[in-house]
C-alpha atoms as a PDB file:
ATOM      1  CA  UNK A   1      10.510  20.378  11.811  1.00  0.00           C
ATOM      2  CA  UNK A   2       9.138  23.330  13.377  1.00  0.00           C
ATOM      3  CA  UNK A   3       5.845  23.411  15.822  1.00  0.00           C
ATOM      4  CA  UNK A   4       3.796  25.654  13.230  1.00  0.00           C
ATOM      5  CA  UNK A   5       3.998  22.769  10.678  1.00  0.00           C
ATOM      6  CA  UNK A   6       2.803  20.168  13.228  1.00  0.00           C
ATOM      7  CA  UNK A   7       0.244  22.286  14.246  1.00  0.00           C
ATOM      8  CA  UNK A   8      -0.771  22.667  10.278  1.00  0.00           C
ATOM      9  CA  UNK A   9      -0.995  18.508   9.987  1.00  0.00           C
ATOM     10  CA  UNK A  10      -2.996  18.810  13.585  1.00  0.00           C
ATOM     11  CA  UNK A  11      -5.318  21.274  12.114  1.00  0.00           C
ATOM     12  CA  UNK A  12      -5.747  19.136   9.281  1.00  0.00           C
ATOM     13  CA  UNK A  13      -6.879  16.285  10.980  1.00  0.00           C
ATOM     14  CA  UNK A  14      -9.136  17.994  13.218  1.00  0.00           C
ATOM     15  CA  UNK A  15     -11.115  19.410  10.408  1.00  0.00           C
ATOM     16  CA  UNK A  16     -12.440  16.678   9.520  1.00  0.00           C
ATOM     17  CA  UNK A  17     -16.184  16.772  11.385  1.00  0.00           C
ATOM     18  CA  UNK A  18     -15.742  13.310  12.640  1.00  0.00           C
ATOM     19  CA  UNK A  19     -12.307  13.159  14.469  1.00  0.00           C
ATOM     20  CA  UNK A  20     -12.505  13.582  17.858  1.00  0.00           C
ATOM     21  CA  UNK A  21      -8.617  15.082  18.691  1.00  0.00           C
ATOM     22  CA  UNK A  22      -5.484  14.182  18.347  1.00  0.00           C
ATOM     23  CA  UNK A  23      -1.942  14.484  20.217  1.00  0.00           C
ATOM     24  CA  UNK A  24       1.858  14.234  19.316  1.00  0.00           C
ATOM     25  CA  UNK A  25       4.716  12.237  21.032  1.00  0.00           C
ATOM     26  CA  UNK A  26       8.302  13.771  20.092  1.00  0.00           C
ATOM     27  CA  UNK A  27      11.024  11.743  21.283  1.00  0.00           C
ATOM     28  CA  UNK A  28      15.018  12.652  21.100  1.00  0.00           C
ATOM     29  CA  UNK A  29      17.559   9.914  20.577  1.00  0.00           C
ATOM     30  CA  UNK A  30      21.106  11.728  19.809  1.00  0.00           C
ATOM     31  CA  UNK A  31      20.782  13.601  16.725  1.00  0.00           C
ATOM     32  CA  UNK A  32      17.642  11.531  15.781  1.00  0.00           C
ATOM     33  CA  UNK A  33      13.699  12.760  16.606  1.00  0.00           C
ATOM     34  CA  UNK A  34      10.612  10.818  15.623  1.00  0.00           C
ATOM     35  CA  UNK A  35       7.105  12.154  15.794  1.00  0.00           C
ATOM     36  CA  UNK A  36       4.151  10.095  16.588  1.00  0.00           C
ATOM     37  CA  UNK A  37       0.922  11.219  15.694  1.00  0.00           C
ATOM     38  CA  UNK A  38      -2.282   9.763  17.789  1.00  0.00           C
ATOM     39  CA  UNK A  39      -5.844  10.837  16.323  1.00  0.00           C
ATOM     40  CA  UNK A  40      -9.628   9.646  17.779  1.00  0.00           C
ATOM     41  CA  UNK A  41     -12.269   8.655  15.538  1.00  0.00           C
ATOM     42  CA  UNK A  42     -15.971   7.936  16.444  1.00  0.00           C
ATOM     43  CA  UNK A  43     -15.259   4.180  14.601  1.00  0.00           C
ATOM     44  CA  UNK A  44     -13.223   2.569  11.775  1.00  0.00           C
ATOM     45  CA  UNK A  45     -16.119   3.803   9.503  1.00  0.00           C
ATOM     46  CA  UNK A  46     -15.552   7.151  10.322  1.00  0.00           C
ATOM     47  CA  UNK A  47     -11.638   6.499   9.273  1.00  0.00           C
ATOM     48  CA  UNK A  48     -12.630   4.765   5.896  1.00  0.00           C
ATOM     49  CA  UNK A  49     -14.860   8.031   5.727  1.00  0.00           C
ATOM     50  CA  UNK A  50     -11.702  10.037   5.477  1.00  0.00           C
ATOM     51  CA  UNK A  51      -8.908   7.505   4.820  1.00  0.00           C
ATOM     52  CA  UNK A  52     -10.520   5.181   2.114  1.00  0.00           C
ATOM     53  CA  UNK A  53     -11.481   1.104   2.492  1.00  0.00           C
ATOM     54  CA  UNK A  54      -7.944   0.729   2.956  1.00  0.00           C
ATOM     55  CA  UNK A  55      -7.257   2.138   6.336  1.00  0.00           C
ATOM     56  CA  UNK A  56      -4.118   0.751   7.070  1.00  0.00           C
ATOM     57  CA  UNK A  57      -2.478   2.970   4.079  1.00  0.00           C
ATOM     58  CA  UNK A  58      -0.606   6.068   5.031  1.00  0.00           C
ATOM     59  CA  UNK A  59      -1.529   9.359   4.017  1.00  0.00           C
ATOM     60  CA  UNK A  60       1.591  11.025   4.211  1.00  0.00           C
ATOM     61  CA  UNK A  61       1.567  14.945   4.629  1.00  0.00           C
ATOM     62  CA  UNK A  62       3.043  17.117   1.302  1.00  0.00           C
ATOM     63  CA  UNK A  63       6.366  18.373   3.312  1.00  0.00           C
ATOM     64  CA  UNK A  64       7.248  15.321   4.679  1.00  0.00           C
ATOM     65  CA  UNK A  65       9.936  15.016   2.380  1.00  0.00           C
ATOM     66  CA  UNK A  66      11.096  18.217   3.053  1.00  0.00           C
ATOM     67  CA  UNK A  67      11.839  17.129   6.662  1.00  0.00           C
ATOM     68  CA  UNK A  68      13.823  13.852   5.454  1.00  0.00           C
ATOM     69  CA  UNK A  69      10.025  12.213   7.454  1.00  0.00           C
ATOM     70  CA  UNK A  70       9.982   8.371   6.874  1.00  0.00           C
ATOM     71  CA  UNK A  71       6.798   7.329   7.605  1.00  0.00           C
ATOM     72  CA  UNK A  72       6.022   4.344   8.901  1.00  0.00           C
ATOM     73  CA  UNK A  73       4.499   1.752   5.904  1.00  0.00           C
ATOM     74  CA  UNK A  74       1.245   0.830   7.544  1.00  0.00           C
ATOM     75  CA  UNK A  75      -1.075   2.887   9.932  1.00  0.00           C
ATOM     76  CA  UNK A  76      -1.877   0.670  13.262  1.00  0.00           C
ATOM     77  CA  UNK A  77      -5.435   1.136  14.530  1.00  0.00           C
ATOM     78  CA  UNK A  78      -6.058   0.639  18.544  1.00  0.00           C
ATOM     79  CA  UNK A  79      -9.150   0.113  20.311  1.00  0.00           C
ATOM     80  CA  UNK A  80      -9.344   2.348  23.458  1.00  0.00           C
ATOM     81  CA  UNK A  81     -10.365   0.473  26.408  1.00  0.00           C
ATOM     82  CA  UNK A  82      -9.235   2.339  29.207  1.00  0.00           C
ATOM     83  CA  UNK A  83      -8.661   6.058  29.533  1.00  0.00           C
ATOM     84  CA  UNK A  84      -7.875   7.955  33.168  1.00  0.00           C
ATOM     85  CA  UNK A  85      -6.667  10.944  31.505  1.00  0.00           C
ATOM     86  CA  UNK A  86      -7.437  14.203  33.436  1.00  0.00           C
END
C-alpha cells in the first residue's frame, strides 16, 4: 500500500466539516503489515452524521481489495479521557 493512498483515505475523512483529525498506526510482523486508522469526532452524532445510525458498520475504502485489506467487521468507538499529547 503506498503512502499517497493513505493519505487519499486521510483526506477523505478530514473533509468531512465535523472530524476533528485523524492518525495511522503501521505495524510490521514478518511479511505481514496492518494499518490502523484513528479519527476524532465532535460526538457519536457527528459519526451517525457521516457513518449512518449504525456506527459500528465499516465503511470500507474502494481499493481495499486491491491491497488484499481485511478490514476488521465492526468499528470500535473510544471515549477520550485523557490526552498529554504535545
Amino acid at each position: 500500500m503506498s503512502i499517497n493512498c493513505i493519505k487519499l483515505g486521510i483526506k477523505k475523512i478530514q473533509s468531512i466539516p465535523v472530524n476533528l483529525g485523524a492518525q495511522v498506526f503501521r505495524r510490521t510482523n514478518g511479511t505481514i503489515t496492518k494499518f490502523t486508522v484513528i479519527s476524532y469526532w465532535q460526538s457519536r452524532d457527528a459519526i451517525r452524521a457521516f457513518a449512518g445510525n449504525d456506527i459500528e458498520q465499516v465503511h470500507p475504502l474502494l481499493k481495499d481489495n486491491q491491497y488484499l485489506i481485511e478490514p476488521e467487521t465492526k468499528v470500535k468507538h473510544f471515549d477520550v479521557l485523557l490526552d498529554r499529547r504535545q
